[in-house]
PDB file of N, CA and C in Angstrom:
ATOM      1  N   UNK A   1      20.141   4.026  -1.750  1.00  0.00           N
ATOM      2  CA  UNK A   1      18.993   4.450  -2.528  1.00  0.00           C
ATOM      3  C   UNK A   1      19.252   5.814  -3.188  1.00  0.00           C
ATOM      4  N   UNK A   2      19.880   6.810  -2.164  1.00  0.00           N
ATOM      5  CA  UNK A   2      19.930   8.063  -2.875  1.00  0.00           C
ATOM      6  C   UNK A   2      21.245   7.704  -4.333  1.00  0.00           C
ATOM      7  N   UNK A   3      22.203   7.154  -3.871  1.00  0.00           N
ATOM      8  CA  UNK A   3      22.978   6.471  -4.544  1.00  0.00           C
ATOM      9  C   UNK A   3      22.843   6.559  -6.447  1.00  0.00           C
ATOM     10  N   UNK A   4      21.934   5.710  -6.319  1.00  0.00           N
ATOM     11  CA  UNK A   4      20.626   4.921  -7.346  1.00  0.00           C
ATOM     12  C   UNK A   4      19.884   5.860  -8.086  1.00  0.00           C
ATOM     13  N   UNK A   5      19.613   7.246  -7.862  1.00  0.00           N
ATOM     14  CA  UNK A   5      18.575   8.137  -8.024  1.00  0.00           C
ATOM     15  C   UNK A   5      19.664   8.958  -8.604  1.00  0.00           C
ATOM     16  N   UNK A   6      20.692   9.557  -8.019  1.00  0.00           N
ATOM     17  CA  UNK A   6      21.688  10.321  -8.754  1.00  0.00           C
ATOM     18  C   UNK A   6      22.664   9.401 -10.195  1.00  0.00           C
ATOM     19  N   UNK A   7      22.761   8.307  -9.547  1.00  0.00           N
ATOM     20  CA  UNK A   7      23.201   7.190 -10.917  1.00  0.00           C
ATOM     21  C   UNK A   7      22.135   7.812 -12.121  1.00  0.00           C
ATOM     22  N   UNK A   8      20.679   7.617 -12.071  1.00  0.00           N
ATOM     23  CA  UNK A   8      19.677   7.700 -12.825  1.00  0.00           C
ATOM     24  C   UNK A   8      19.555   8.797 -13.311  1.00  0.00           C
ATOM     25  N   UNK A   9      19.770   9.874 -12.635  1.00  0.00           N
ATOM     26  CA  UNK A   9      20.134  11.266 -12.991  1.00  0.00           C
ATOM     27  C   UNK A   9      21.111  11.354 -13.992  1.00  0.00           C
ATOM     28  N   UNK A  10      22.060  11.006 -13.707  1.00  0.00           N
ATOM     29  CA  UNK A  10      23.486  11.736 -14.408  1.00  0.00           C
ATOM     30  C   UNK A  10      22.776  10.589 -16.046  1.00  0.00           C
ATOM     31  N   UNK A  11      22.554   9.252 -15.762  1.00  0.00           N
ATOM     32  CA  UNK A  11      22.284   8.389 -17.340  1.00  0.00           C
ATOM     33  C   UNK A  11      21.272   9.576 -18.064  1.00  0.00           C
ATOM     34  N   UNK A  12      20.694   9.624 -17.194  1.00  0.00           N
ATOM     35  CA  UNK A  12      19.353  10.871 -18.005  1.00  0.00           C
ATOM     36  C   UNK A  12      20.091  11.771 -18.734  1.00  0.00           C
ATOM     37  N   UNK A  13      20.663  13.037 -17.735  1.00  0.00           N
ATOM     38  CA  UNK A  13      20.926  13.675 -18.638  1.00  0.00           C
ATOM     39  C   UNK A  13      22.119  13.565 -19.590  1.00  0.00           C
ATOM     40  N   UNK A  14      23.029  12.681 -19.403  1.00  0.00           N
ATOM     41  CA  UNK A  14      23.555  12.528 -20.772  1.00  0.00           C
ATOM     42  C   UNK A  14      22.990  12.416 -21.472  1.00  0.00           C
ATOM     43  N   UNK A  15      22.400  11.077 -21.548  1.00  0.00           N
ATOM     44  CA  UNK A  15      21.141  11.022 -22.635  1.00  0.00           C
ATOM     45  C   UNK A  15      20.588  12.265 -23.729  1.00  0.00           C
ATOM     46  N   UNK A  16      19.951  12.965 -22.814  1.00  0.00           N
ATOM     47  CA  UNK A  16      19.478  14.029 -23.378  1.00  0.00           C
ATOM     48  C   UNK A  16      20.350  15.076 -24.068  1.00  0.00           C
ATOM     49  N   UNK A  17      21.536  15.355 -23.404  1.00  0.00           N
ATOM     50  CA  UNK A  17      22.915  16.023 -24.205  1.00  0.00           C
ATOM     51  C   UNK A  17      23.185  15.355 -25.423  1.00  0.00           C
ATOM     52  N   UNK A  18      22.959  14.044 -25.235  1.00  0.00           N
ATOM     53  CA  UNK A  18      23.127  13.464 -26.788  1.00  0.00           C
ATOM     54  C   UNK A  18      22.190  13.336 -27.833  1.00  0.00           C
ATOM     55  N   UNK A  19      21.103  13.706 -27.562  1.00  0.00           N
ATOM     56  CA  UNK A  19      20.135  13.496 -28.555  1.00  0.00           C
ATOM     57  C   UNK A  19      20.304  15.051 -29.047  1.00  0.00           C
ATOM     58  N   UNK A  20      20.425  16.381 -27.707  1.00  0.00           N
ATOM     59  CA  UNK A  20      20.595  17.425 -28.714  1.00  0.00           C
ATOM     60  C   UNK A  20      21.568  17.695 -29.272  1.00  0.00           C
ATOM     61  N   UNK A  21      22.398  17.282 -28.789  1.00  0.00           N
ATOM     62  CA  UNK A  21      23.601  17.533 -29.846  1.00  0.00           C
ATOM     63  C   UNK A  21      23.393  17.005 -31.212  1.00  0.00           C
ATOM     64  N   UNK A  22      22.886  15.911 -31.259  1.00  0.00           N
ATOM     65  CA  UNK A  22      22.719  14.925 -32.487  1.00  0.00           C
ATOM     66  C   UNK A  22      21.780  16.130 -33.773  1.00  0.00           C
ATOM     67  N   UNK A  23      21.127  16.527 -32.665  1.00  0.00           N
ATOM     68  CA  UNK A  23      19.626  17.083 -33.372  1.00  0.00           C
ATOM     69  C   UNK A  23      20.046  18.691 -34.026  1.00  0.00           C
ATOM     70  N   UNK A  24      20.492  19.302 -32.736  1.00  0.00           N
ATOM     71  CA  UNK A  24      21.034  20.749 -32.791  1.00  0.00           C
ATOM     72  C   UNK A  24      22.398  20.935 -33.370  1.00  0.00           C
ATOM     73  N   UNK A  25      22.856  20.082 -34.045  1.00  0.00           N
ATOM     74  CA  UNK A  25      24.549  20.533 -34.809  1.00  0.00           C
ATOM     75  C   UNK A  25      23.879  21.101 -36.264  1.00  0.00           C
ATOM     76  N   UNK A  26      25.548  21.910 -36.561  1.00  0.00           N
ATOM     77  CA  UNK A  26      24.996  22.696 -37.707  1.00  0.00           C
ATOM     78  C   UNK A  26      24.557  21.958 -39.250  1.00  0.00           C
ATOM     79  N   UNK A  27      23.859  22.689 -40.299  1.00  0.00           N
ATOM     80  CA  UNK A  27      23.101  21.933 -41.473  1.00  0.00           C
ATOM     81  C   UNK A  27      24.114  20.649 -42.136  1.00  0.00           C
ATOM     82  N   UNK A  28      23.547  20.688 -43.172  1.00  0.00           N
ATOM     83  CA  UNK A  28      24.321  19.265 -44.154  1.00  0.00           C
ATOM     84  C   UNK A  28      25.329  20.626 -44.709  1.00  0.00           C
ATOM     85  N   UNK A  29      25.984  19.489 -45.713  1.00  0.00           N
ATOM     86  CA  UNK A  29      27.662  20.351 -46.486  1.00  0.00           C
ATOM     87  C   UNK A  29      27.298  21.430 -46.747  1.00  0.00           C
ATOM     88  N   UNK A  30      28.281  22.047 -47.050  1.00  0.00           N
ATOM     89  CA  UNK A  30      27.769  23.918 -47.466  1.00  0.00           C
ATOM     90  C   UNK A  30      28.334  23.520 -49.231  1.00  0.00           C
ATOM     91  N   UNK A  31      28.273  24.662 -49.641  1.00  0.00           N
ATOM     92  CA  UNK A  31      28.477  25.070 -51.207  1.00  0.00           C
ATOM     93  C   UNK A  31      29.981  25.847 -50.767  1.00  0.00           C
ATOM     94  N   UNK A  32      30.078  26.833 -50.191  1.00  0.00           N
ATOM     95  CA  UNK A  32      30.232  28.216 -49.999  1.00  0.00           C
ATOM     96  C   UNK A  32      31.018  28.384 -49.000  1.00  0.00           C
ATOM     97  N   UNK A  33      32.249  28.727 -48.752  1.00  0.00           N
ATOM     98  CA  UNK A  33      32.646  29.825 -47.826  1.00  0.00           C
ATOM     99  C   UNK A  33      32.324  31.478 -47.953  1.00  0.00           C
ATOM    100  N   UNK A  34      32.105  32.213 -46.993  1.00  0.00           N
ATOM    101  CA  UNK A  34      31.811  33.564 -47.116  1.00  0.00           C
ATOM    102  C   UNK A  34      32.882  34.212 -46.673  1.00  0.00           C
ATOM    103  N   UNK A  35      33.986  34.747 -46.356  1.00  0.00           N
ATOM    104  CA  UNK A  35      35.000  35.542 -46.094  1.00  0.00           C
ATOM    105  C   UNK A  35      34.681  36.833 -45.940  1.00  0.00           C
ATOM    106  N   UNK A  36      34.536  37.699 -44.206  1.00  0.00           N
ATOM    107  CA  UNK A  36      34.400  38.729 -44.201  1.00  0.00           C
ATOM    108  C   UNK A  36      35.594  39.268 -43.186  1.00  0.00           C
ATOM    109  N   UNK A  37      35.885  40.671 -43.755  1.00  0.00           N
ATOM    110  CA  UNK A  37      36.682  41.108 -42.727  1.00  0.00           C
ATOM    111  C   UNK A  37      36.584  42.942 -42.538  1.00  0.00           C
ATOM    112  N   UNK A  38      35.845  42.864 -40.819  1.00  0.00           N
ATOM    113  CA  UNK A  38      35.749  43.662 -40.632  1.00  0.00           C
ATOM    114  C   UNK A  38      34.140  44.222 -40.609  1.00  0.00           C
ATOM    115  N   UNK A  39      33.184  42.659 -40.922  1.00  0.00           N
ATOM    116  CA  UNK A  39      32.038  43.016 -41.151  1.00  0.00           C
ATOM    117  C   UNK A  39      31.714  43.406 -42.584  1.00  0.00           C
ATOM    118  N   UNK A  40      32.612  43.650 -43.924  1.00  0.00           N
ATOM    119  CA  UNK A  40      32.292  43.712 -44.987  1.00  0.00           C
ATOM    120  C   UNK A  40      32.916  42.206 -45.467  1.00  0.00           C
ATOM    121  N   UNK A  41      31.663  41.757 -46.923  1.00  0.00           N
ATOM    122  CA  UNK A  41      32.226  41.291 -47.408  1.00  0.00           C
ATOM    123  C   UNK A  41      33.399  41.237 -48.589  1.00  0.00           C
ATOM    124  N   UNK A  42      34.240  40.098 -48.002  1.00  0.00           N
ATOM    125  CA  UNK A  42      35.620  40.055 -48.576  1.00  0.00           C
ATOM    126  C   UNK A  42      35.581  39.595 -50.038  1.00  0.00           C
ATOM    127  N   UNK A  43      35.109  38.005 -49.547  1.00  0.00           N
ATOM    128  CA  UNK A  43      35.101  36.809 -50.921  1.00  0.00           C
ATOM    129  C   UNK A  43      34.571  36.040 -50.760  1.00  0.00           C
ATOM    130  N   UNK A  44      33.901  34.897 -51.330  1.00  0.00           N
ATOM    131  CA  UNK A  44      33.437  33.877 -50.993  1.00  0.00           C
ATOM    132  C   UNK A  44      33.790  32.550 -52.480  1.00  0.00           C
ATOM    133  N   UNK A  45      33.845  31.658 -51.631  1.00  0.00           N
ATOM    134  CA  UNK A  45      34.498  30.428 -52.248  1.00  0.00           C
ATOM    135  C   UNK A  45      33.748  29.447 -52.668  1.00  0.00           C
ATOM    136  N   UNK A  46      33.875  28.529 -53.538  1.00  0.00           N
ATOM    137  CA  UNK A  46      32.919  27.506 -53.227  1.00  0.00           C
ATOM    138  C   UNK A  46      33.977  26.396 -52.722  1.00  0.00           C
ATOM    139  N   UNK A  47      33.454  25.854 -51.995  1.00  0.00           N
ATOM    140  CA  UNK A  47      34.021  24.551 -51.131  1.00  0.00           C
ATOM    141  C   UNK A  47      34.954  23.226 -52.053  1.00  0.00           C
ATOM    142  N   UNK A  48      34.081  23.503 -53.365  1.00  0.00           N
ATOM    143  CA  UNK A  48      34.924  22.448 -54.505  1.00  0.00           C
ATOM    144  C   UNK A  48      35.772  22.455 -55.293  1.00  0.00           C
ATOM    145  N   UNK A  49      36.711  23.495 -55.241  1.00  0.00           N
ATOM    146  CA  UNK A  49      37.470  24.297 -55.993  1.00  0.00           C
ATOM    147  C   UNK A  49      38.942  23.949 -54.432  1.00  0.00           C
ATOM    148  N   UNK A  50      39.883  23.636 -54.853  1.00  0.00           N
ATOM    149  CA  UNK A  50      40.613  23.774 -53.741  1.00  0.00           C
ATOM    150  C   UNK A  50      41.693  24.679 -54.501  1.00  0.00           C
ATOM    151  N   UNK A  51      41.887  25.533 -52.953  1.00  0.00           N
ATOM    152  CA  UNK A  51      42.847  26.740 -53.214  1.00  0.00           C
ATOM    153  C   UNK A  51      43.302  27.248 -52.130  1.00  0.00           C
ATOM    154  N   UNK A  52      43.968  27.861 -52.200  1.00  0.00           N
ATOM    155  CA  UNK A  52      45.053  28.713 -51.162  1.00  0.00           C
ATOM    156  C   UNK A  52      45.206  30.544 -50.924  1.00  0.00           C
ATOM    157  N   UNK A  53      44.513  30.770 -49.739  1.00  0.00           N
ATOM    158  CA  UNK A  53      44.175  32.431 -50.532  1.00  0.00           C
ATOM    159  C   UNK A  53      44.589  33.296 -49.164  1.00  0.00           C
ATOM    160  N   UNK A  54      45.363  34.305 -49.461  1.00  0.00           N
ATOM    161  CA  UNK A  54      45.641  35.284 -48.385  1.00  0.00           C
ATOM    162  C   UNK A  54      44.880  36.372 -47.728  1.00  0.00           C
ATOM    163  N   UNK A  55      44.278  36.464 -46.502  1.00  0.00           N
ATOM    164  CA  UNK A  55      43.591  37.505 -46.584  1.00  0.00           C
ATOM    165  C   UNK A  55      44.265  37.859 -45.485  1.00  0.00           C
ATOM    166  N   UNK A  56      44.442  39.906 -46.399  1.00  0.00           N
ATOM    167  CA  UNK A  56      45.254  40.864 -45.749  1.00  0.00           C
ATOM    168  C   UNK A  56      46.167  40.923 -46.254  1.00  0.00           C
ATOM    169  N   UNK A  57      47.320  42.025 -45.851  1.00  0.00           N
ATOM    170  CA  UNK A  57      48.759  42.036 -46.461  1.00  0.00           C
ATOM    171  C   UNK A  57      49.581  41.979 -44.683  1.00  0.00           C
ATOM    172  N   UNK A  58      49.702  42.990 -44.163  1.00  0.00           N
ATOM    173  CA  UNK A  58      50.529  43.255 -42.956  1.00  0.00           C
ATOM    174  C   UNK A  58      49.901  42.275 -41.765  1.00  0.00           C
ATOM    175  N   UNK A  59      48.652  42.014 -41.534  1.00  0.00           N
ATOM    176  CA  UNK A  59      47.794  41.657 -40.493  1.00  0.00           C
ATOM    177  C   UNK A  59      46.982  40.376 -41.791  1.00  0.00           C
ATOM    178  N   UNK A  60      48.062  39.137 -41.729  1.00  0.00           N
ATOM    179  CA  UNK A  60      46.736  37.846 -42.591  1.00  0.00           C
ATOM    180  C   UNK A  60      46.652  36.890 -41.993  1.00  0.00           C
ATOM    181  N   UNK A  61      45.399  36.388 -42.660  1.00  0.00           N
ATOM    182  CA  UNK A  61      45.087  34.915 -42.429  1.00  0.00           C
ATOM    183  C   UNK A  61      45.448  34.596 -43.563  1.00  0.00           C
ATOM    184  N   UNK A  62      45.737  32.977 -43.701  1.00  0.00           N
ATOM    185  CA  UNK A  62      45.940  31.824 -44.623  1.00  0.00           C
ATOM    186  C   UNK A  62      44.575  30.884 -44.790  1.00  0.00           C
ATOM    187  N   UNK A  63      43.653  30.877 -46.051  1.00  0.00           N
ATOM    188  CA  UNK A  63      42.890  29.751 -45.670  1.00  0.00           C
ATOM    189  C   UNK A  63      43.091  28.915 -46.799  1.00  0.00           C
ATOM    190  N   UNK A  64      43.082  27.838 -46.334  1.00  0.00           N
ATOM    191  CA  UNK A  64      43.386  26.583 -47.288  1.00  0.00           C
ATOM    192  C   UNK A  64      41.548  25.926 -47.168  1.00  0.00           C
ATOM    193  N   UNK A  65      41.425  26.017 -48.443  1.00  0.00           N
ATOM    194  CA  UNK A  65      40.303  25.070 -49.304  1.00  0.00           C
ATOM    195  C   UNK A  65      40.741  24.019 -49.690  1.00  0.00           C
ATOM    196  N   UNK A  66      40.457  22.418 -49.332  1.00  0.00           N
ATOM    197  CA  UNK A  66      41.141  21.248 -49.644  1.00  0.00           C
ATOM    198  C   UNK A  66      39.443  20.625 -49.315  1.00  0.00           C
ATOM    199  N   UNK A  67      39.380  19.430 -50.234  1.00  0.00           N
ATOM    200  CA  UNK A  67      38.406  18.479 -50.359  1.00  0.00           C
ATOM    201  C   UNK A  67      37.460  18.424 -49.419  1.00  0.00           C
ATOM    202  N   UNK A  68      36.182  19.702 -49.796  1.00  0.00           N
ATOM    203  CA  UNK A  68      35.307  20.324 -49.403  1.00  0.00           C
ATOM    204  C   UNK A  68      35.535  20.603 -48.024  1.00  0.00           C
ATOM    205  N   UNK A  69      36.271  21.249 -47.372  1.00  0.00           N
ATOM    206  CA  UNK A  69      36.839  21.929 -46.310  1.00  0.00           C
ATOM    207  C   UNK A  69      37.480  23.307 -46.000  1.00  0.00           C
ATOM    208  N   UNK A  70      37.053  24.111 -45.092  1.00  0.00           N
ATOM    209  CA  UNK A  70      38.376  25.240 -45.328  1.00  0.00           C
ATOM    210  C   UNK A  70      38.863  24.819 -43.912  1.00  0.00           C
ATOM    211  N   UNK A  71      39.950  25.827 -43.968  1.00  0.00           N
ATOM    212  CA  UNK A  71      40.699  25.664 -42.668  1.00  0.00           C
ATOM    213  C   UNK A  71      41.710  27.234 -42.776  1.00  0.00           C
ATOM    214  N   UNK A  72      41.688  28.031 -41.316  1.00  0.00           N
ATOM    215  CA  UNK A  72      43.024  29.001 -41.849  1.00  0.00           C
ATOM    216  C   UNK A  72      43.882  27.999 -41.263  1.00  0.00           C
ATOM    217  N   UNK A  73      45.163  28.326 -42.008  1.00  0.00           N
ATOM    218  CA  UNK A  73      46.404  27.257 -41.428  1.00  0.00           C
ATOM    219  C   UNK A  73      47.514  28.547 -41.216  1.00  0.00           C
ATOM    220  N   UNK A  74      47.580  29.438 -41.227  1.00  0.00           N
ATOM    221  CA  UNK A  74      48.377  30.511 -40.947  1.00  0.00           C
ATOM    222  C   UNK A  74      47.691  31.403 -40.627  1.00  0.00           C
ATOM    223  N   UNK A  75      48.050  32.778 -39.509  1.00  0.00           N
ATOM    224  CA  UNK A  75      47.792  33.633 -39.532  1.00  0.00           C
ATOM    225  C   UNK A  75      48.799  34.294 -38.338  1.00  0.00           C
ATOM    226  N   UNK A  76      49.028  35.820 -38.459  1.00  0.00           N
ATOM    227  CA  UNK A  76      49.876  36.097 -37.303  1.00  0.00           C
ATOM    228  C   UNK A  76      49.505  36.482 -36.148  1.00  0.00           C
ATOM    229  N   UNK A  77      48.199  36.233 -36.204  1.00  0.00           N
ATOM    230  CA  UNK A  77      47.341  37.215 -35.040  1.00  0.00           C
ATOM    231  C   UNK A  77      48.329  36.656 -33.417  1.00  0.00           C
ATOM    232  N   UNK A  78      47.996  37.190 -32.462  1.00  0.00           N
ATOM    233  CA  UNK A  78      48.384  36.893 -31.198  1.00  0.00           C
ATOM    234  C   UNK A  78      48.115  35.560 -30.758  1.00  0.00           C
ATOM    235  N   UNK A  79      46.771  35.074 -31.003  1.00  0.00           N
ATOM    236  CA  UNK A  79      46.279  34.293 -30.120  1.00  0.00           C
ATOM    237  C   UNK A  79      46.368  32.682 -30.981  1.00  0.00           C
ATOM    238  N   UNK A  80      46.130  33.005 -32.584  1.00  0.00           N
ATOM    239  CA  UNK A  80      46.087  31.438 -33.096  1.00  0.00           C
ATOM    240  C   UNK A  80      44.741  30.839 -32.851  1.00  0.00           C
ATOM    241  N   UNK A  81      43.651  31.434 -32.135  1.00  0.00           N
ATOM    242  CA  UNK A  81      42.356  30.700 -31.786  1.00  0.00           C
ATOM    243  C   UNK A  81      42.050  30.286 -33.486  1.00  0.00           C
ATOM    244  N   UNK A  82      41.842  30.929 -34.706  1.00  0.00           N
ATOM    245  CA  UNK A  82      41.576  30.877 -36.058  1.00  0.00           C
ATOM    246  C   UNK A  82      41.873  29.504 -36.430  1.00  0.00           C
ATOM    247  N   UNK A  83      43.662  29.156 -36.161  1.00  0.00           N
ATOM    248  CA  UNK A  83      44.522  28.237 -36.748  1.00  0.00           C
ATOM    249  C   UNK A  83      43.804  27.159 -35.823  1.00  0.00           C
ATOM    250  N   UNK A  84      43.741  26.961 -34.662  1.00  0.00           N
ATOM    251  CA  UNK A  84      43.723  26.071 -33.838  1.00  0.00           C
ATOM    252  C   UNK A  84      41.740  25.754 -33.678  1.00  0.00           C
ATOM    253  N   UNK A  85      41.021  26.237 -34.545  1.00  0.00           N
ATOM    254  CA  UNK A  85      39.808  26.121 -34.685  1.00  0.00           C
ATOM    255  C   UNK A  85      39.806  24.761 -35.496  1.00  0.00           C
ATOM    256  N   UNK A  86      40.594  24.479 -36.499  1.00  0.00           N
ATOM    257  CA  UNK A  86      40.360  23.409 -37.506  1.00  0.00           C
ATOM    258  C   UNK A  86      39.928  23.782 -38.979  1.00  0.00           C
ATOM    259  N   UNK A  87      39.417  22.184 -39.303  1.00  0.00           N
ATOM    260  CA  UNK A  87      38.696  22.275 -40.531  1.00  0.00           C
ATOM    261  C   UNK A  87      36.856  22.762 -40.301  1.00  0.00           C
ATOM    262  N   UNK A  88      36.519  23.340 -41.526  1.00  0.00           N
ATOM    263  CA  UNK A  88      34.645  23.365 -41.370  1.00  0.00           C
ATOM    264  C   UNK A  88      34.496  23.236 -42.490  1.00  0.00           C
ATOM    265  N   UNK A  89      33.754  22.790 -42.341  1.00  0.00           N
ATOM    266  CA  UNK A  89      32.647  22.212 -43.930  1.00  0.00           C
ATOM    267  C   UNK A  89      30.898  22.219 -44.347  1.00  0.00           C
ATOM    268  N   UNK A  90      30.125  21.831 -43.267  1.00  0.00           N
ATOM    269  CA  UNK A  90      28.879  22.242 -43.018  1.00  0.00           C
ATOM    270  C   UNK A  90      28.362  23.752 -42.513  1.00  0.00           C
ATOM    271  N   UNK A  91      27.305  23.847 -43.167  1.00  0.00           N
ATOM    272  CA  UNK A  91      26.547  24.514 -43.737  1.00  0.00           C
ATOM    273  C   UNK A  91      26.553  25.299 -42.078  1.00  0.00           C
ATOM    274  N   UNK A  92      27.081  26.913 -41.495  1.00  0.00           N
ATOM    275  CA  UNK A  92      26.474  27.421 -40.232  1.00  0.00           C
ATOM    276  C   UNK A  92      27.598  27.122 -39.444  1.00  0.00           C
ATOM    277  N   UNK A  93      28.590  26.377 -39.818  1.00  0.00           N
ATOM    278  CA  UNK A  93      30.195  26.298 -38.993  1.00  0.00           C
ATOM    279  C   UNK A  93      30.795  27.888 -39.203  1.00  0.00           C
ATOM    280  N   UNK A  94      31.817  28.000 -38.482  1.00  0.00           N
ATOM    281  CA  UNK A  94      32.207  29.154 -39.236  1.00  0.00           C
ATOM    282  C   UNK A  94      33.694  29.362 -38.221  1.00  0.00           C
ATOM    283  N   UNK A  95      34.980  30.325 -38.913  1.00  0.00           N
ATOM    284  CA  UNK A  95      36.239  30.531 -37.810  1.00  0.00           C
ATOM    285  C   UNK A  95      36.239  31.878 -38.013  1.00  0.00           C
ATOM    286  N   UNK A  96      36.562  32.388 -36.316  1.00  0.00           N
ATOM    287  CA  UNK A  96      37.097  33.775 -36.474  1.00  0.00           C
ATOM    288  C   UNK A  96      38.419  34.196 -35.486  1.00  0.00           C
ATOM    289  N   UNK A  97      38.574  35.165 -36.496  1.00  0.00           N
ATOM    290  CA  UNK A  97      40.191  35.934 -35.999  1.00  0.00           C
ATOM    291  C   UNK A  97      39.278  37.217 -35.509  1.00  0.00           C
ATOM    292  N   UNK A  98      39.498  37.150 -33.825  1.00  0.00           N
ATOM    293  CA  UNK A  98      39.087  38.747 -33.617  1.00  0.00           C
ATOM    294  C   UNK A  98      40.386  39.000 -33.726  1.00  0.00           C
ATOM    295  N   UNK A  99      41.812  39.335 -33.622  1.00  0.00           N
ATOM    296  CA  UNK A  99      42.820  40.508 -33.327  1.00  0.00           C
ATOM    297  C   UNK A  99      42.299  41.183 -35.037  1.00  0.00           C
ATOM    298  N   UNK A 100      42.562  39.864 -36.103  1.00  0.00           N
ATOM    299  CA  UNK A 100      42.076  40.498 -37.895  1.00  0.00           C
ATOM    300  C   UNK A 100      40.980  40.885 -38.362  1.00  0.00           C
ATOM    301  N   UNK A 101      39.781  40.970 -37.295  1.00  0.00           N
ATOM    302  CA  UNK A 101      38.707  40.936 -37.714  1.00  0.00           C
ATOM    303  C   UNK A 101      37.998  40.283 -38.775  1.00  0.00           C
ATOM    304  N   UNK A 102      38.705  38.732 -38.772  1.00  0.00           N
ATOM    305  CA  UNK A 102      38.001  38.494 -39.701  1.00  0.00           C
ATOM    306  C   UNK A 102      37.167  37.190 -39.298  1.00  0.00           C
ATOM    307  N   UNK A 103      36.317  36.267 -40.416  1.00  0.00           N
ATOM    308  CA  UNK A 103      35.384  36.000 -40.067  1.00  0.00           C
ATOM    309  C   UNK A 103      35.445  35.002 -41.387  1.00  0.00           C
ATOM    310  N   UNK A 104      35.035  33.470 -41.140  1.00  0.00           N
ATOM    311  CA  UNK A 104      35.207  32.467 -42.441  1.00  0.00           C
ATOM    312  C   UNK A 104      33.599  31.466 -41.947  1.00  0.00           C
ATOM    313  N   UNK A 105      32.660  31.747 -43.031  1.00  0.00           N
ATOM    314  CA  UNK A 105      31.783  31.061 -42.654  1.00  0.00           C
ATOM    315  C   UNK A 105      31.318  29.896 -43.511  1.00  0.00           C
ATOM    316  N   UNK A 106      30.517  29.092 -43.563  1.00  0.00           N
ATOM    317  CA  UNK A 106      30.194  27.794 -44.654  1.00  0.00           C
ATOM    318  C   UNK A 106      28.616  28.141 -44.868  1.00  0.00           C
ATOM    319  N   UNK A 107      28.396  28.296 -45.787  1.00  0.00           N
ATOM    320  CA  UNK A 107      26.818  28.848 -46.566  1.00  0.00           C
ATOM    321  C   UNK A 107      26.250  27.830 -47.876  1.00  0.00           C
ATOM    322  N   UNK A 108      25.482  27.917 -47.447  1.00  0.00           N
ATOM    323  CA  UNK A 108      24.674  26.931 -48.626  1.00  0.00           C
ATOM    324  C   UNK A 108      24.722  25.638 -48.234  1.00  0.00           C
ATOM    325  N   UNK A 109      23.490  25.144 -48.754  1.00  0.00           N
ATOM    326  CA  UNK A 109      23.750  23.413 -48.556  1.00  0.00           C
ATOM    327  C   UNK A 109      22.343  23.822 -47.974  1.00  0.00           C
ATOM    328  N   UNK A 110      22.408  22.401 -47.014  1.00  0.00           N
ATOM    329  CA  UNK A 110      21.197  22.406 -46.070  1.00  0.00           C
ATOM    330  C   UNK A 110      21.308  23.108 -45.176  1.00  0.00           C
ATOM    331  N   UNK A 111      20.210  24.376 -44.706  1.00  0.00           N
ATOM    332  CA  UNK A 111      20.514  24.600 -43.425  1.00  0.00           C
ATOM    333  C   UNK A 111      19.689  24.028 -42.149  1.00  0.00           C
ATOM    334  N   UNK A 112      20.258  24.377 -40.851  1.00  0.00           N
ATOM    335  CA  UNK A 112      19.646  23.444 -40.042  1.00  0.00           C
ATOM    336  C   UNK A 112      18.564  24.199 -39.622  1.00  0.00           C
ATOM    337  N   UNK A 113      17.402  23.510 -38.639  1.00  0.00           N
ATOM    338  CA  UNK A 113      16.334  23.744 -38.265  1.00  0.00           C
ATOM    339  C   UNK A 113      16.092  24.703 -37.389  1.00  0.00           C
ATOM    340  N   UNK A 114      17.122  24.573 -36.460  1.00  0.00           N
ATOM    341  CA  UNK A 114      16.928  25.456 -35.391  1.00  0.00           C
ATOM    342  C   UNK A 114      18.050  26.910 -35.632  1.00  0.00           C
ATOM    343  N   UNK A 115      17.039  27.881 -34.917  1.00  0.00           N
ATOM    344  CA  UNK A 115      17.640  29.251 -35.537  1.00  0.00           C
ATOM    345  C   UNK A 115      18.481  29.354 -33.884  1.00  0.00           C
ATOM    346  N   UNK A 116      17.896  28.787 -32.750  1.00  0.00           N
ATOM    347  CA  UNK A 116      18.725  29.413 -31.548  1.00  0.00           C
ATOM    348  C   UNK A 116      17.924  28.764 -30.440  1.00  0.00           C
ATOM    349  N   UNK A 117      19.083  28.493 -29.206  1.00  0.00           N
ATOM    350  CA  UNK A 117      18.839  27.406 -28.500  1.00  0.00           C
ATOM    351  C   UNK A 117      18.464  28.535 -26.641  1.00  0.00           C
ATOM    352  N   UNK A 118      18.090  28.390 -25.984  1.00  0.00           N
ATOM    353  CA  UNK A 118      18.114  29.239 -25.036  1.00  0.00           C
ATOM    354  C   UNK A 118      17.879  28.375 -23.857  1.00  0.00           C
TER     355      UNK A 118
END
């Protein structure tokens, strides 16, 4: 019986992990990348334009804009968390390089509903 009750448990809350996830992921497509580094802004892109752009000279990232996507695909920082983040495309995604301080976000489009989950 107790068995049965924890079975029922664990179906539940998946359940519920999946509906917020479904509900709580970030807006529809963006327009826009925003590029900041250092807390100022750098540049910002629009998502439909594909291009290839360096940010930094001694200390860079690489971000590749390809069919409404960015992605950094290079950078020298220590760690690679940036590179190994992926592609983003919707609206409130975003990659960052702390060693470069920098910061790649997706703006515009739809944004989503919820401002913050607690």
């Amino acid at each position: 019986m107790k068995r049965r009750f924890d079975l029922i448990l664990i179906l539940l809350l998946l359940t519920v992990a999946g509906v917020l996830f479904f509900f709580l992921r970030p807006g529809g497509e963006g327009q826009y990348v925003l590029v900041t580094v250092d807390g100022q802004e750098y540049d910002r892109y629009p998502l439909s334009e594909d291009r290839t752009i360096t940010i930094g000279e001694e200390d860079y990232n690489i971000l590749k804009i390809h069919d409404g996507a960015a992605a950094i695909t290079e950078a020298n920082c220590g760690d690679h968390t940036c590179v190994r983040t992926g592609e983003i495309r919707r609206s409130g995604e975003s990659i960052i390089c702390l060693p470069h301080k920098v910061v790649v976000k997706v703006i515009g489009g739809e944004n989503s509903t919820v401002d913050a989950v607690s």
